[in-house]
PDB file of N, CA and C in Angstrom:
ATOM      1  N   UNK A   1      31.474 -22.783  -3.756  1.00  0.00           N
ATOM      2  CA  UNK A   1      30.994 -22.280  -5.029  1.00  0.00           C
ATOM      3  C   UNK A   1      29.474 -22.167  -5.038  1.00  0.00           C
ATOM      4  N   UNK A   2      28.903 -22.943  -4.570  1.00  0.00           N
ATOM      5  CA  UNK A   2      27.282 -23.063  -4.422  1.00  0.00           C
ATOM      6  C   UNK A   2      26.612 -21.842  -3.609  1.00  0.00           C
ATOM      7  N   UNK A   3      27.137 -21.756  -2.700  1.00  0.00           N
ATOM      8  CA  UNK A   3      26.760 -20.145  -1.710  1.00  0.00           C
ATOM      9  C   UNK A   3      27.406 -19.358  -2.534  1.00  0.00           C
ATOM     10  N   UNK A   4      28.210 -19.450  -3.211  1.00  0.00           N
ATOM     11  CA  UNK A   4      28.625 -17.764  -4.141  1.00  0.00           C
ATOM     12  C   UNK A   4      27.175 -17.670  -5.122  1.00  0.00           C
ATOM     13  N   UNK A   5      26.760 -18.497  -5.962  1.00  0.00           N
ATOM     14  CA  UNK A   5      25.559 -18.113  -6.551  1.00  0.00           C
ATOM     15  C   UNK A   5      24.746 -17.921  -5.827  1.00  0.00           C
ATOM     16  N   UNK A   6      24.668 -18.612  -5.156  1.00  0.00           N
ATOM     17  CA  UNK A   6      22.983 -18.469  -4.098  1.00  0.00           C
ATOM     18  C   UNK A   6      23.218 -16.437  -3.436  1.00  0.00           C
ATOM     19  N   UNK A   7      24.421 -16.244  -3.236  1.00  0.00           N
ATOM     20  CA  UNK A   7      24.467 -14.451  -3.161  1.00  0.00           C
ATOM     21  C   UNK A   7      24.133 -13.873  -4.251  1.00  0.00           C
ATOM     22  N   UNK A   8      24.895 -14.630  -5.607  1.00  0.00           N
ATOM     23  CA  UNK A   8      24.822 -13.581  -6.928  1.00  0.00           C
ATOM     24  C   UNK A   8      22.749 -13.361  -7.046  1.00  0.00           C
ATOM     25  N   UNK A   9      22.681 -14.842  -6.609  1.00  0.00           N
ATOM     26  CA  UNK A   9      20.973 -14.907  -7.057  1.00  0.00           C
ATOM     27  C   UNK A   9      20.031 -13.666  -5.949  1.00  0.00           C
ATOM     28  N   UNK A  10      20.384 -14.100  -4.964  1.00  0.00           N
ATOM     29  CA  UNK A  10      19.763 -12.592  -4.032  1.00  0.00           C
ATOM     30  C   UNK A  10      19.965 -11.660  -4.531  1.00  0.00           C
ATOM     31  N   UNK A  11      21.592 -10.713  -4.587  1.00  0.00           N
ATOM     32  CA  UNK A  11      21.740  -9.936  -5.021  1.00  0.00           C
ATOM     33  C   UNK A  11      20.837  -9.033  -6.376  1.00  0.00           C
ATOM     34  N   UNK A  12      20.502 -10.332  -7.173  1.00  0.00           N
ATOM     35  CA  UNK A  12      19.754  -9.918  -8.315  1.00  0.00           C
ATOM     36  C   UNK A  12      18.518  -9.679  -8.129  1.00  0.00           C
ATOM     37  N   UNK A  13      17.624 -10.142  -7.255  1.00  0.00           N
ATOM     38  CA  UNK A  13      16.440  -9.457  -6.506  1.00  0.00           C
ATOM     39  C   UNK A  13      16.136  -8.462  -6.250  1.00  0.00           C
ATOM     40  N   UNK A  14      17.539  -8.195  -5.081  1.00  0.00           N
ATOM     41  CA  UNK A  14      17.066  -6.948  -4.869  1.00  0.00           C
ATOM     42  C   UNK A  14      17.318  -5.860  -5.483  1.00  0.00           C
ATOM     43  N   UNK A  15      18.323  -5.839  -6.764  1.00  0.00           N
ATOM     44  CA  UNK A  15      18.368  -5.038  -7.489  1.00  0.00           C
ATOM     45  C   UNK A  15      16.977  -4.622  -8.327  1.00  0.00           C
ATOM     46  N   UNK A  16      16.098  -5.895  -8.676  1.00  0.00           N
ATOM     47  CA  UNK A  16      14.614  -5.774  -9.273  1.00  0.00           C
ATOM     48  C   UNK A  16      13.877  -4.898  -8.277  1.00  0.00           C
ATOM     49  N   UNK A  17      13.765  -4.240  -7.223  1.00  0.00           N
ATOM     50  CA  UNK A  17      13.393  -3.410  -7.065  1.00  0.00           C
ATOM     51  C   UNK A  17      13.571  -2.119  -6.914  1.00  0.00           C
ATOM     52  N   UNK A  18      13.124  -1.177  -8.318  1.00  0.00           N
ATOM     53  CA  UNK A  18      13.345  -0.371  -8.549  1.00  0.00           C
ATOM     54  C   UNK A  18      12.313   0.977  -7.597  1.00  0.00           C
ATOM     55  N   UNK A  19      13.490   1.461  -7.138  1.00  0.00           N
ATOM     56  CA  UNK A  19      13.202   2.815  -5.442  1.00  0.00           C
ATOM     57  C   UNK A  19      12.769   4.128  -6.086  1.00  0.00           C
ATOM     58  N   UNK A  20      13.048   4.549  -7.940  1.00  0.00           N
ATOM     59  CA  UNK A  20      13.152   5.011  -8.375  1.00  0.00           C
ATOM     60  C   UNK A  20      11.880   5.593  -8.982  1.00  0.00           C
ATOM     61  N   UNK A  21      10.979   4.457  -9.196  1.00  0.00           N
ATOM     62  CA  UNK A  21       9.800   4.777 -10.060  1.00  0.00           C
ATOM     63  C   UNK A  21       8.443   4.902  -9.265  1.00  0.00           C
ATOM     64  N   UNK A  22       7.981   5.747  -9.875  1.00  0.00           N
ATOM     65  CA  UNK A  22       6.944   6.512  -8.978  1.00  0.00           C
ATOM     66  C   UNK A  22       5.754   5.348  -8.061  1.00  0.00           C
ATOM     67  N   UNK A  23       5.297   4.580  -8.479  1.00  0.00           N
ATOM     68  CA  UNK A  23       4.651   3.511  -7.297  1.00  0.00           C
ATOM     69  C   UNK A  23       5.851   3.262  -6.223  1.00  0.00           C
ATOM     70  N   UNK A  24       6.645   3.109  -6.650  1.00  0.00           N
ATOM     71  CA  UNK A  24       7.631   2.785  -4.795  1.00  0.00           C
ATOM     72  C   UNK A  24       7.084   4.059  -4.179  1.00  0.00           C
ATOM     73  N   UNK A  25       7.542   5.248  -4.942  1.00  0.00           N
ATOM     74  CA  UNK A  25       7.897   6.168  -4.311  1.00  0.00           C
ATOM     75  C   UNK A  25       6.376   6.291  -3.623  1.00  0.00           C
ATOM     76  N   UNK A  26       5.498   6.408  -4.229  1.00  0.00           N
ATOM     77  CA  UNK A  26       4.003   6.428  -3.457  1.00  0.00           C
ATOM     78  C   UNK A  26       3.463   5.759  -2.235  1.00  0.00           C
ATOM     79  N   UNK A  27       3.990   4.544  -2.385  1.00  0.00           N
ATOM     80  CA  UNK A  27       3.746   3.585  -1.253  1.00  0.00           C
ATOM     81  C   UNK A  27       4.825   4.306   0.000  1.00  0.00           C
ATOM     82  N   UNK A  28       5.983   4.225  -0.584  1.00  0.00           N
ATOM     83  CA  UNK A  28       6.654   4.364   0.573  1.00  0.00           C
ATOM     84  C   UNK A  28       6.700   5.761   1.278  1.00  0.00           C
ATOM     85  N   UNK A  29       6.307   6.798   0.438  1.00  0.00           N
ATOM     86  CA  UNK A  29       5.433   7.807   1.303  1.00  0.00           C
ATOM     87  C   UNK A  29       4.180   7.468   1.834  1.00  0.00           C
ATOM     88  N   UNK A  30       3.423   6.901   1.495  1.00  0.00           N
ATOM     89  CA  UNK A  30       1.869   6.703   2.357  1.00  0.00           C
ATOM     90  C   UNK A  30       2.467   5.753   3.978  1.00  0.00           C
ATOM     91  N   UNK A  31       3.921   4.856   3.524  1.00  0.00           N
ATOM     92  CA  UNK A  31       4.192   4.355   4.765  1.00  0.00           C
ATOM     93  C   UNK A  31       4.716   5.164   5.517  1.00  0.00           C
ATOM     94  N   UNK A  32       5.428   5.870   5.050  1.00  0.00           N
ATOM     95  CA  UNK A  32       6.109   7.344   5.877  1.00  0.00           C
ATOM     96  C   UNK A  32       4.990   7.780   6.737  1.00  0.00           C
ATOM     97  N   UNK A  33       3.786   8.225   5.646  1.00  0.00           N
ATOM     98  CA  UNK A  33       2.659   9.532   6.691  1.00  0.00           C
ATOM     99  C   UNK A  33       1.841   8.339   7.349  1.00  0.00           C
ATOM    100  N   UNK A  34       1.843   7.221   7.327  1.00  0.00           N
ATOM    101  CA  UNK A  34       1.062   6.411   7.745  1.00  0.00           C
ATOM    102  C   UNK A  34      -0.353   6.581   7.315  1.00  0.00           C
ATOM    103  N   UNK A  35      -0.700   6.897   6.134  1.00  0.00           N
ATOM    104  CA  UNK A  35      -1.713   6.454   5.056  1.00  0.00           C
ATOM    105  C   UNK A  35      -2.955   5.346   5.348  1.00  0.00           C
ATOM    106  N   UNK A  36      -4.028   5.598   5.203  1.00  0.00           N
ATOM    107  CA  UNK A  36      -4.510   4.181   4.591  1.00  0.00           C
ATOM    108  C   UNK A  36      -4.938   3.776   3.383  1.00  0.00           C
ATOM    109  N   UNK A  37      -4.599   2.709   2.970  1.00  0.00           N
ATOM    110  CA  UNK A  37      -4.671   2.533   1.925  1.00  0.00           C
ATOM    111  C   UNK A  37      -6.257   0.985   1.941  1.00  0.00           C
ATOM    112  N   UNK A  38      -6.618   1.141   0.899  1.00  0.00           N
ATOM    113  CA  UNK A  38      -7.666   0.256   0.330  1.00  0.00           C
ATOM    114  C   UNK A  38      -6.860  -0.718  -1.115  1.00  0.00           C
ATOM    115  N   UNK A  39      -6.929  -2.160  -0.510  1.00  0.00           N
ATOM    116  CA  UNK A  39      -6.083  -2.666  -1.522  1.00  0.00           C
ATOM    117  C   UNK A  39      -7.098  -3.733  -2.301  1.00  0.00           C
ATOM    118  N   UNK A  40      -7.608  -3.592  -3.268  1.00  0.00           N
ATOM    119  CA  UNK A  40      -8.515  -4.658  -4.059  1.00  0.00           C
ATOM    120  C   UNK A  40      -7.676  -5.869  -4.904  1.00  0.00           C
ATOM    121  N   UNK A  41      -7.472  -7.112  -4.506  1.00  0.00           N
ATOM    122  CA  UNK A  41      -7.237  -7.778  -5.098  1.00  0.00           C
ATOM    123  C   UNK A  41      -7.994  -8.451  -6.478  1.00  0.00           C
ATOM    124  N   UNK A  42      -7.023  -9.065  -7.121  1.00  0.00           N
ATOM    125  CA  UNK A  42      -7.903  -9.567  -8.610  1.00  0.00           C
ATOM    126  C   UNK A  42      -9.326 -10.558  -8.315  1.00  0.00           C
ATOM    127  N   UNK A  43      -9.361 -11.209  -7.090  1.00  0.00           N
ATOM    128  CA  UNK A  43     -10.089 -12.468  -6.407  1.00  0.00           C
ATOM    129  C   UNK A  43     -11.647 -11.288  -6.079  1.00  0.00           C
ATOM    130  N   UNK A  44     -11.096  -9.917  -5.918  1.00  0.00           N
ATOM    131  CA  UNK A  44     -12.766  -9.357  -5.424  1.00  0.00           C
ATOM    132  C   UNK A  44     -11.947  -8.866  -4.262  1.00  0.00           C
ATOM    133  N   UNK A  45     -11.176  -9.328  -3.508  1.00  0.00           N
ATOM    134  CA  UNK A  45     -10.887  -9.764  -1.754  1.00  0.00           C
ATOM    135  C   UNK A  45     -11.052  -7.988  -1.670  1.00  0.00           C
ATOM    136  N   UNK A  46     -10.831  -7.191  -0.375  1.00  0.00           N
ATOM    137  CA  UNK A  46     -10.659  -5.844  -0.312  1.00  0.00           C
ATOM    138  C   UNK A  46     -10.057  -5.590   1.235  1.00  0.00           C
ATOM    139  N   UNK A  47      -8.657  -5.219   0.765  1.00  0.00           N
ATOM    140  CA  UNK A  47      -8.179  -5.062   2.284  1.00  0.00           C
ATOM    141  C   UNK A  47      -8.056  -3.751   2.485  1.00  0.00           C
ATOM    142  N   UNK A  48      -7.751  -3.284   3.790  1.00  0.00           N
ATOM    143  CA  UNK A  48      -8.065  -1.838   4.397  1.00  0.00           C
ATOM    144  C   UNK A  48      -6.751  -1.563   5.470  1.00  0.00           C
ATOM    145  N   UNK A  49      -6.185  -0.681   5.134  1.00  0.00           N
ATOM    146  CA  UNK A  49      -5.428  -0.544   6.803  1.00  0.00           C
ATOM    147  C   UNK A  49      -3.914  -0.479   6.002  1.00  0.00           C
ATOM    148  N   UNK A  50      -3.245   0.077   7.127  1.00  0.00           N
ATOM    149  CA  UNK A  50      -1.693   1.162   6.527  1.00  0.00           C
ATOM    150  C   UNK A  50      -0.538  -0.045   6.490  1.00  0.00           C
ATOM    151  N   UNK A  51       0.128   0.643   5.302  1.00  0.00           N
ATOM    152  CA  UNK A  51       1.214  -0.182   4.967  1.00  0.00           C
ATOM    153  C   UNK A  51       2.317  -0.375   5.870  1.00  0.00           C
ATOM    154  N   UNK A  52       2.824  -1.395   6.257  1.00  0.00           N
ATOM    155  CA  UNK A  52       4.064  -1.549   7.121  1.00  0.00           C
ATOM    156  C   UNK A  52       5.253  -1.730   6.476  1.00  0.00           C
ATOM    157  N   UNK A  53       5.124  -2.500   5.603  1.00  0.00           N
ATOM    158  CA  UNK A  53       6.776  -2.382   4.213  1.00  0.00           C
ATOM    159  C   UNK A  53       6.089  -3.277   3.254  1.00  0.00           C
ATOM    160  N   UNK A  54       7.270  -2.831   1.716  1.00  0.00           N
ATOM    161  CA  UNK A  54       7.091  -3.340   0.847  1.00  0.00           C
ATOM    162  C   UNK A  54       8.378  -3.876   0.345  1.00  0.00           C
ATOM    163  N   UNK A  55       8.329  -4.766  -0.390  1.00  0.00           N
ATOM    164  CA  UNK A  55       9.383  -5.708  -1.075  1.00  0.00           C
ATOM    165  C   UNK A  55       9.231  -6.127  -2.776  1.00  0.00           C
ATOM    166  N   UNK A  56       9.660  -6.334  -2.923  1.00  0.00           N
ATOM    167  CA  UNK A  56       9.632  -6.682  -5.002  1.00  0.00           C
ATOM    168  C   UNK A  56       8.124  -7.379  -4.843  1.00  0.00           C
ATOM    169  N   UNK A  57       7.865  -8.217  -4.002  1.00  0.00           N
ATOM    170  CA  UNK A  57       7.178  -9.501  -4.381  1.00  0.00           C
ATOM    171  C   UNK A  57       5.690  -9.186  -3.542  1.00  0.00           C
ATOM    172  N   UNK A  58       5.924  -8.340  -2.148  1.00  0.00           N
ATOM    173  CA  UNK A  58       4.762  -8.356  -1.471  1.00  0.00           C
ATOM    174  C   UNK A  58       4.625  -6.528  -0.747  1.00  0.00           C
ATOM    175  N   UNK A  59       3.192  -6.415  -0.339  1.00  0.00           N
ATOM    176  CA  UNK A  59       2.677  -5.494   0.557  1.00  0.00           C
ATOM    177  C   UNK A  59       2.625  -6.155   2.183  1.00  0.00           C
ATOM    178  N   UNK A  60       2.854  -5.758   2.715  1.00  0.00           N
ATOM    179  CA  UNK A  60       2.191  -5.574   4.558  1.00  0.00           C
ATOM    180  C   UNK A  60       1.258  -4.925   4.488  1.00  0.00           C
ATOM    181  N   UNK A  61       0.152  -4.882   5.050  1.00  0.00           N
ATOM    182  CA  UNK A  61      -0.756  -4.320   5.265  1.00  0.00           C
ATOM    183  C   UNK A  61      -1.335  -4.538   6.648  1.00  0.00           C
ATOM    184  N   UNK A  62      -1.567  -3.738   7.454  1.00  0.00           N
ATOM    185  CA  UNK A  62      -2.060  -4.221   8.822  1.00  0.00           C
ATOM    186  C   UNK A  62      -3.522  -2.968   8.941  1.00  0.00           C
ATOM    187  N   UNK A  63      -4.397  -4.160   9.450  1.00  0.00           N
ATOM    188  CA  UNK A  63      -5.465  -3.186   9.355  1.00  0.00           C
ATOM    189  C   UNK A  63      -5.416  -3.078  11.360  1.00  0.00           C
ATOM    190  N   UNK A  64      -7.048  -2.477  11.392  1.00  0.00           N
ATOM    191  CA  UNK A  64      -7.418  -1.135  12.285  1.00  0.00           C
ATOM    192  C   UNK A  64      -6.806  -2.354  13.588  1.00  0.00           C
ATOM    193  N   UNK A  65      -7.119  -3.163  13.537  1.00  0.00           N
ATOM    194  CA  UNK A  65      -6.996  -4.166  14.653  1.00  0.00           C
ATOM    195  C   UNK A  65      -5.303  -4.727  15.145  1.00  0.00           C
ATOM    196  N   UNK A  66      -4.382  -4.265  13.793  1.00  0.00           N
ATOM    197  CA  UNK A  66      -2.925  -4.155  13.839  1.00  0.00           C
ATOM    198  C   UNK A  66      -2.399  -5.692  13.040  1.00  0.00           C
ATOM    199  N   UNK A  67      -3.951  -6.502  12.440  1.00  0.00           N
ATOM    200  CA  UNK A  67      -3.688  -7.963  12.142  1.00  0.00           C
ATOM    201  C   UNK A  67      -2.783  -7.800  10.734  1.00  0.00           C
ATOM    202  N   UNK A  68      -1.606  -8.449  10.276  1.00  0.00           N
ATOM    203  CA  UNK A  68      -1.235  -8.132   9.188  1.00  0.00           C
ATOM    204  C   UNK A  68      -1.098  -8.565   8.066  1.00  0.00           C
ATOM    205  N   UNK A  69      -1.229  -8.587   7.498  1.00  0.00           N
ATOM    206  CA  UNK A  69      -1.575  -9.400   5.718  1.00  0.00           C
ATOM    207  C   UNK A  69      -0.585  -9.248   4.520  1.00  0.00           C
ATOM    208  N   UNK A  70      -0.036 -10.437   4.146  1.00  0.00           N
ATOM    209  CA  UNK A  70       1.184 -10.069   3.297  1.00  0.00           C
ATOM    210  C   UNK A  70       0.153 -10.311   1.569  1.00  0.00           C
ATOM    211  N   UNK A  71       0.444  -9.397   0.954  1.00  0.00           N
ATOM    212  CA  UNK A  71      -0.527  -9.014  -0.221  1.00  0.00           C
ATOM    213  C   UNK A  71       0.700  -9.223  -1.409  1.00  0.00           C
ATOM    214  N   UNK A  72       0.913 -10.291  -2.212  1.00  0.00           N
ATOM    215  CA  UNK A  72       1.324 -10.703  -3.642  1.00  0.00           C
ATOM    216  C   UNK A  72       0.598  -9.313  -4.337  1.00  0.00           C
ATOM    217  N   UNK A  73       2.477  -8.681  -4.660  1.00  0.00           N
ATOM    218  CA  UNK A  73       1.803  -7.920  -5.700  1.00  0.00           C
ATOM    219  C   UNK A  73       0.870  -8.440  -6.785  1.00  0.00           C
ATOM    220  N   UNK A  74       1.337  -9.633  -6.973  1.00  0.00           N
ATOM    221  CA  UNK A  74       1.033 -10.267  -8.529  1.00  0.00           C
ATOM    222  C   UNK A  74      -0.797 -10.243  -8.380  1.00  0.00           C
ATOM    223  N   UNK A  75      -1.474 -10.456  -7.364  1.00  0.00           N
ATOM    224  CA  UNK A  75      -2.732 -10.209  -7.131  1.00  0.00           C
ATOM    225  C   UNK A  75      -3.134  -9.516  -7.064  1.00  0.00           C
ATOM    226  N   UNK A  76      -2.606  -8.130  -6.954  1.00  0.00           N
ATOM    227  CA  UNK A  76      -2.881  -6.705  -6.278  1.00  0.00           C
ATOM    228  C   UNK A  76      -3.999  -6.258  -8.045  1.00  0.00           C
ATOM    229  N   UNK A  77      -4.589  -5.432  -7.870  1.00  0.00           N
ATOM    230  CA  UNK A  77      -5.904  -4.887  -9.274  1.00  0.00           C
ATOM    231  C   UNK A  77      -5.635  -3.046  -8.786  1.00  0.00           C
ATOM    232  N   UNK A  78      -5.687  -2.665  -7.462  1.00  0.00           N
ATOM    233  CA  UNK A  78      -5.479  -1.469  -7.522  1.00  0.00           C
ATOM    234  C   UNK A  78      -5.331  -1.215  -6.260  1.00  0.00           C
ATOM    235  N   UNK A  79      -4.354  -0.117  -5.719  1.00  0.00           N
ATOM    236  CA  UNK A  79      -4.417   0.337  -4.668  1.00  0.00           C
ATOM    237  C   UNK A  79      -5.128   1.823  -4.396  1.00  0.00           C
ATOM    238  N   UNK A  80      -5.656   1.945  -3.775  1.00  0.00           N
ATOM    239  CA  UNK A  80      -6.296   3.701  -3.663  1.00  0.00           C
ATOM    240  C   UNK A  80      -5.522   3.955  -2.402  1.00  0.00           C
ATOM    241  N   UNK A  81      -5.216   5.643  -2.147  1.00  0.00           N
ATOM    242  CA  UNK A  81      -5.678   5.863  -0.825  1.00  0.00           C
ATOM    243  C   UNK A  81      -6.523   6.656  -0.420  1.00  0.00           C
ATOM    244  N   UNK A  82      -6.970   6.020   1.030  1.00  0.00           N
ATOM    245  CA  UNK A  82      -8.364   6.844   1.458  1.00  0.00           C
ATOM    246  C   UNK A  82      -8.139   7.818   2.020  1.00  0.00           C
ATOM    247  N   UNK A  83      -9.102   8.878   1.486  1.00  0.00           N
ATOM    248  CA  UNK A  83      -8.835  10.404   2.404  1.00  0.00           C
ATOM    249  C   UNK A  83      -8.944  10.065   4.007  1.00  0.00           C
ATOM    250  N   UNK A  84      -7.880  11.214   4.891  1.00  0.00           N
ATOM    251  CA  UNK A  84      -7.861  10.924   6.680  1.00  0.00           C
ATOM    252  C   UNK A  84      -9.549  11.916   6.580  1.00  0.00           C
ATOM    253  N   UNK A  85      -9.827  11.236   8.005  1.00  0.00           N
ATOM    254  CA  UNK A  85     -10.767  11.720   8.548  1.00  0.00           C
ATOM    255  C   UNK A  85     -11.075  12.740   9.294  1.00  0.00           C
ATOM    256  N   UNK A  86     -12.146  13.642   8.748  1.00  0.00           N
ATOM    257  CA  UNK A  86     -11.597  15.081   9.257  1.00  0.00           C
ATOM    258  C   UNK A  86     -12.083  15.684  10.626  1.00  0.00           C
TER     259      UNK A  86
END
């Protein structure tokens, strides 16, 4: 009985992320074209470098060097992306 909730409780997660509304859809095209994105956290912090996946709760971000950084939405202030270089 205890592992049947502990599924119902996942299950309900991942339903919270909604594939539907236009920020998924943005991110997960910039991960498609391989994008970079500039991510400013609420702290000041400022990370740089293309998304690898996203989840309800976090960003990947791996910058130029391939190092990767799991980014709490809940911190996130704004994402931009930066124009490619011409």
């Amino acid at each position: 009985m205890g592992r049947h909730v502990l599924l119902l409780a996942q299950n309900a997660a991942v339903t919270d992320f909604n594939t539907g509304i236009p920020s998924v859809r943005r991110l997960q095209k910039g991960i498609k074209d391989r994008e970079t994105f500039e991510i400013k956290l609420s702290t000041g912090d400022v990370f740089v470098g293309q998304l690898r996946w996203q989840d309800p709760d976090c960003l990947c971000l791996a910058d130029a060097e391939g190092q990767e950084s799991l980014l709490w939405r809940s911190a996130i202030a704004f994402v931009r992306v930066r124009p490619r270089s011409q």
